[in-house]
Every structure is written in C-alpha cells, then in structure tokens.
N, C-alpha and C. Protein backbone atom coordinates (compact mmCIF):
# COMPACT_ATOMS: atom_id res chain seq x y z
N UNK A 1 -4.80 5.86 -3.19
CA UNK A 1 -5.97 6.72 -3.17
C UNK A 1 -7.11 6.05 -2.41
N UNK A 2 -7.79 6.65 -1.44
CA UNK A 2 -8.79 6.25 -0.77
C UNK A 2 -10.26 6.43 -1.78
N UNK A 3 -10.72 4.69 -1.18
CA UNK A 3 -12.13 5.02 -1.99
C UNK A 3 -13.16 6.04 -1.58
N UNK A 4 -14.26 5.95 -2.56
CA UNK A 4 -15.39 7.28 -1.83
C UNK A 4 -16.36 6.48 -2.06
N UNK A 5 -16.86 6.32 -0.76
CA UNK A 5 -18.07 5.70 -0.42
C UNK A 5 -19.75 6.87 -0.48
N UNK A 6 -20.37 6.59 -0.85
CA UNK A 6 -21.30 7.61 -1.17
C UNK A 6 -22.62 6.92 -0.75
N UNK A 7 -23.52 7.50 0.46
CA UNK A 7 -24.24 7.07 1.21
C UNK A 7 -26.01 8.28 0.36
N UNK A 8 -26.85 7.10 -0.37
CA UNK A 8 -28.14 8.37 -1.02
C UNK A 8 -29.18 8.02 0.27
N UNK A 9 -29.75 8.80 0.59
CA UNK A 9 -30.60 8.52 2.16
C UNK A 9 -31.24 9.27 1.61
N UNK A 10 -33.14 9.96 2.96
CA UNK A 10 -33.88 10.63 2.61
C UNK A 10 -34.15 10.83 4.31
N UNK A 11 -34.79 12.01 4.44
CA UNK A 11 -35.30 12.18 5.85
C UNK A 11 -35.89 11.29 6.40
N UNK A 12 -36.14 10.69 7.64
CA UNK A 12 -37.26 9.88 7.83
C UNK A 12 -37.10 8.44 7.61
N UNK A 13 -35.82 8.31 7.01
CA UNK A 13 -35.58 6.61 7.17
C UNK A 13 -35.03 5.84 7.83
N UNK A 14 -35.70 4.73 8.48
CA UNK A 14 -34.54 4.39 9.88
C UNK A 14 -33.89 3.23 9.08
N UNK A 15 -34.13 2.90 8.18
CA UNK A 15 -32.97 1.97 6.81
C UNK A 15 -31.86 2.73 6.87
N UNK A 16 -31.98 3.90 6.49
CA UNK A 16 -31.40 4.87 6.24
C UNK A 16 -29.84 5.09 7.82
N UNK A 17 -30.88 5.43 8.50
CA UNK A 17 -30.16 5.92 9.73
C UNK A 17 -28.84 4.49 10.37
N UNK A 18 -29.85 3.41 10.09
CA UNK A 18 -29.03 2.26 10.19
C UNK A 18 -28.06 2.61 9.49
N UNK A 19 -28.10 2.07 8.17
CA UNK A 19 -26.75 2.22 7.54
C UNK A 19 -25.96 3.62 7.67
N UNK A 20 -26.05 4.40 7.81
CA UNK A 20 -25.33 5.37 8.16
C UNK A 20 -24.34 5.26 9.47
N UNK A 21 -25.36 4.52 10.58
CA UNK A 21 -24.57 3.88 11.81
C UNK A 21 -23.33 3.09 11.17
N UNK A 22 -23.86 2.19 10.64
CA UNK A 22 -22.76 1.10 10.13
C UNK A 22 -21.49 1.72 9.48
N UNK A 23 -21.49 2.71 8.34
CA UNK A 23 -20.45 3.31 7.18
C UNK A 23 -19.19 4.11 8.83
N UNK A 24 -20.60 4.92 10.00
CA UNK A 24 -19.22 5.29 10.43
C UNK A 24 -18.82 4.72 11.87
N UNK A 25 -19.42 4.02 11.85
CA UNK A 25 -18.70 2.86 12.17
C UNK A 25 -17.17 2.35 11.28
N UNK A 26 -17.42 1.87 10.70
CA UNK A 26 -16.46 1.49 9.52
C UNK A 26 -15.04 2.09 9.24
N UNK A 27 -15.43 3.44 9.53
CA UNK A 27 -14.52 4.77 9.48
C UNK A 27 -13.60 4.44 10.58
N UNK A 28 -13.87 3.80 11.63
CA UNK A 28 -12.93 3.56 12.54
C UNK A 28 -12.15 2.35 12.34
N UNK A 29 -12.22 1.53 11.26
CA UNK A 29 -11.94 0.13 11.07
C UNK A 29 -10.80 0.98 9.30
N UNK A 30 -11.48 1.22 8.90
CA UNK A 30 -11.14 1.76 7.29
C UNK A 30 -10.97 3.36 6.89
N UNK A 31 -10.21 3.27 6.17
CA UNK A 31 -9.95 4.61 5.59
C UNK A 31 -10.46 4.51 4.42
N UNK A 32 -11.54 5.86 3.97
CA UNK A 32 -12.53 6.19 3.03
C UNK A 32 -13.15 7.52 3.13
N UNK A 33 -13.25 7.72 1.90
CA UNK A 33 -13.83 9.14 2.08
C UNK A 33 -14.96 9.56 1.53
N UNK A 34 -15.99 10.27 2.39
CA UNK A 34 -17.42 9.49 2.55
C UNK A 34 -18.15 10.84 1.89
N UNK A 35 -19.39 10.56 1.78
CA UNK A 35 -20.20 11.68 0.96
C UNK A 35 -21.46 11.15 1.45
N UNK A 36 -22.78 12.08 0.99
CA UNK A 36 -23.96 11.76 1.65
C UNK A 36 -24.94 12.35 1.02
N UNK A 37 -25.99 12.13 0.23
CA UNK A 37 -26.72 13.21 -0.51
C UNK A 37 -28.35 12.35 -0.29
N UNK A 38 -29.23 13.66 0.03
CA UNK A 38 -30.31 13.49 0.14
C UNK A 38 -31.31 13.14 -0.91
N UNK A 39 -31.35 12.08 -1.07
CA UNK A 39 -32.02 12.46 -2.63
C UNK A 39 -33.22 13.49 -2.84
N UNK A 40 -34.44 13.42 -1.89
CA UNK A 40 -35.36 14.52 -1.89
C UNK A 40 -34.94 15.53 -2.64
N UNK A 41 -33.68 16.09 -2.27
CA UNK A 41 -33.14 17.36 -2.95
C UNK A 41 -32.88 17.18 -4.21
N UNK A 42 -32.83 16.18 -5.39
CA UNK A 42 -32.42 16.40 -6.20
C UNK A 42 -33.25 15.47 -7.12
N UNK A 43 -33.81 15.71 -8.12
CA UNK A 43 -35.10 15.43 -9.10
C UNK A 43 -34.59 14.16 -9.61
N UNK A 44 -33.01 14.00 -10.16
CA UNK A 44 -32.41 12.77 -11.00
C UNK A 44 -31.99 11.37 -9.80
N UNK A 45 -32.02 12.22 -8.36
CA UNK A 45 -31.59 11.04 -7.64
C UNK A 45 -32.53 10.19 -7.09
N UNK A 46 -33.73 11.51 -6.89
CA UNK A 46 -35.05 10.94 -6.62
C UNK A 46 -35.74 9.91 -7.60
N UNK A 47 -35.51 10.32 -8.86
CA UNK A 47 -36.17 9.26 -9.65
C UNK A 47 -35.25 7.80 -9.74
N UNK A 48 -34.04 8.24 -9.78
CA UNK A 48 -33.03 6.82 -9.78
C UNK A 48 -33.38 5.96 -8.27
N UNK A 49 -33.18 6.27 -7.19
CA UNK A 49 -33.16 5.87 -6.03
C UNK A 49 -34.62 5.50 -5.13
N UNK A 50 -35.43 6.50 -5.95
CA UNK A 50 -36.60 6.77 -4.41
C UNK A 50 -37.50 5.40 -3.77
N UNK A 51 -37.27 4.00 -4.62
CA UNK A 51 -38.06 3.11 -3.70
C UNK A 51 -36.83 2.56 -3.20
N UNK A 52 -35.44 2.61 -3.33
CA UNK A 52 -33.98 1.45 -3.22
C UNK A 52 -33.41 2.32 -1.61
N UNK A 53 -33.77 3.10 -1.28
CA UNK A 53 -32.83 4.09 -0.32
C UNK A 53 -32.80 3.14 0.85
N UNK A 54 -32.05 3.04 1.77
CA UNK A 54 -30.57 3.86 0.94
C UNK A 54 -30.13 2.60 0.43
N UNK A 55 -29.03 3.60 -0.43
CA UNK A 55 -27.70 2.77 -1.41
C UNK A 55 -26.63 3.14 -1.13
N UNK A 56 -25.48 2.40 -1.33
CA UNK A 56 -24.23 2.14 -0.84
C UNK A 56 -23.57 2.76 -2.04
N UNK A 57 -22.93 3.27 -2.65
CA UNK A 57 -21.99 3.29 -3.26
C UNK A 57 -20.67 3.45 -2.87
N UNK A 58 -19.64 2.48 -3.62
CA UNK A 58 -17.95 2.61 -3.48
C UNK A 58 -17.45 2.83 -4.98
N UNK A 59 -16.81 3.91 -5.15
CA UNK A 59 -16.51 4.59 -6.36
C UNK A 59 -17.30 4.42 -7.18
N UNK A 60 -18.63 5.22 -7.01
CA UNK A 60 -19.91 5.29 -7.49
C UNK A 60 -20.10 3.77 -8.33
N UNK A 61 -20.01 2.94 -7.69
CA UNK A 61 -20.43 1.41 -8.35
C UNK A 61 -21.24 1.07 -6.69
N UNK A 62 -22.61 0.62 -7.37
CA UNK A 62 -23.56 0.86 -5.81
C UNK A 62 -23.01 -1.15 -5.52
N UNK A 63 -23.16 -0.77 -4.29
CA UNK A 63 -22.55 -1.95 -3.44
C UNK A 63 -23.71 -2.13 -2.31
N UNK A 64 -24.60 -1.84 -2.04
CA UNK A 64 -26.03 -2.09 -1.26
C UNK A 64 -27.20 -1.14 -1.37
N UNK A 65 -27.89 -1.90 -1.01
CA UNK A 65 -29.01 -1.13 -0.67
C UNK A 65 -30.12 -1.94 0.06
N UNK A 66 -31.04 -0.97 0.88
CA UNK A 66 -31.69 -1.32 2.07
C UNK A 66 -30.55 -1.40 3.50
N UNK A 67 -29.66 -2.60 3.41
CA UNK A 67 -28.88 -3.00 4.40
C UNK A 67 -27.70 -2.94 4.00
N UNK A 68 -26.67 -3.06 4.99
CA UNK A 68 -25.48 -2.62 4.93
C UNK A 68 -24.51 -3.90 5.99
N UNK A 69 -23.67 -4.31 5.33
CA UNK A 69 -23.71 -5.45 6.73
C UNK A 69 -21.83 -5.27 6.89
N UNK A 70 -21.42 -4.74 8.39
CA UNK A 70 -20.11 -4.74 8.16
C UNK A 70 -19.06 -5.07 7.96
N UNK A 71 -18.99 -6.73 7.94
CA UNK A 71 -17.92 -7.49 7.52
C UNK A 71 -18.04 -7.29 6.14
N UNK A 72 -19.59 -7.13 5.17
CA UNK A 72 -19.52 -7.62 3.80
C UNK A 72 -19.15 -5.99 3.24
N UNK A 73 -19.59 -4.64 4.46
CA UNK A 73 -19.10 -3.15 3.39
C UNK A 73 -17.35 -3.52 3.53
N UNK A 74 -16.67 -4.12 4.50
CA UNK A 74 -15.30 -3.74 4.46
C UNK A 74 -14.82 -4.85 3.58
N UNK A 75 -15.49 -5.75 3.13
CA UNK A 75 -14.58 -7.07 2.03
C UNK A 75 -14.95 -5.95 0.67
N UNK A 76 -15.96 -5.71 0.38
CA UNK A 76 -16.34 -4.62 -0.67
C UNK A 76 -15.63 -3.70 -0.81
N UNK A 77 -15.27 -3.24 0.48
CA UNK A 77 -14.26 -1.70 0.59
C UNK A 77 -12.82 -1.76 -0.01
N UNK A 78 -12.18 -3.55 0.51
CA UNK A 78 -11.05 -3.29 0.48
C UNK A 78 -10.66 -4.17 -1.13
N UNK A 79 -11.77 -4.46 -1.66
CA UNK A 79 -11.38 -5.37 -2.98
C UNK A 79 -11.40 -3.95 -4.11
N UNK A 80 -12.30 -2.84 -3.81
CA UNK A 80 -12.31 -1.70 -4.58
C UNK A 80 -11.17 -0.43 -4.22
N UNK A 81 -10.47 -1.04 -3.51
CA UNK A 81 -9.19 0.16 -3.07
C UNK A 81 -8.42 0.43 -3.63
C-alpha cells in the first residue's frame, strides 16, 4: 500500500509553494499518494496549523514543517511504507 502524503498550505506562501515544488518532485523518485488542503478553508485546520504552514504529513503523522528537504522527505517516505 502506498503512503499518503498530505501537504496543509495557504494562499500566498512561498514556504508553501517551495515545498510543494519538492513533494512533486519526489513523485518522480517515489510512489505516494498525495493530498493537499488549504487550511484557510477549514476553521479546525486553521486553528491547528495557521502559524506551522506548511506541514508535511505521511500517513497523517506530520513529518515537517516550514521546509521540506528531499533526501530527508524520501528516508521519511520510505521508513513509513
């Protein structure tokens, strides 16, 4: 079973936009299946997340935030597979 990596971002963040570069990136290195939710949109993610964005999650166990670095998402990726 492939993990699910789950990317919480907000408009307007180039933290944000980075790591997003990086995850698909990654996609070409790893098999994972990815998700993406804005927190703005949603009242419980906003309060959990809104100074940490973005966060990494791999089978909703968060694995970064702010930065994303790609040797350390794919050692993360492949110890949670």
């Amino acid at each position: 079973m492939k993990p699910t990596v789950t990317l919480y971002t907000r408009a307007g963040c180039c933290l944000c936009d980075d790591a997003k570069r990086v995850l698909m990136e990654a996609r070409r290195r790893a098999e994972f299946d990815y998700e993406e939710f804005d927190i703005d949109a949603d009242p419980e993610l906003r309060r959990l997340y809104n100074d940490d964005v973005p966060v990494i999650t791999i089978n909703r166990v968060k694995a970064f935030k702010y930065r994303v670095d790609m040797k350390e998402f794919l050692k993360k990726l492949a110890a949670r597979a």
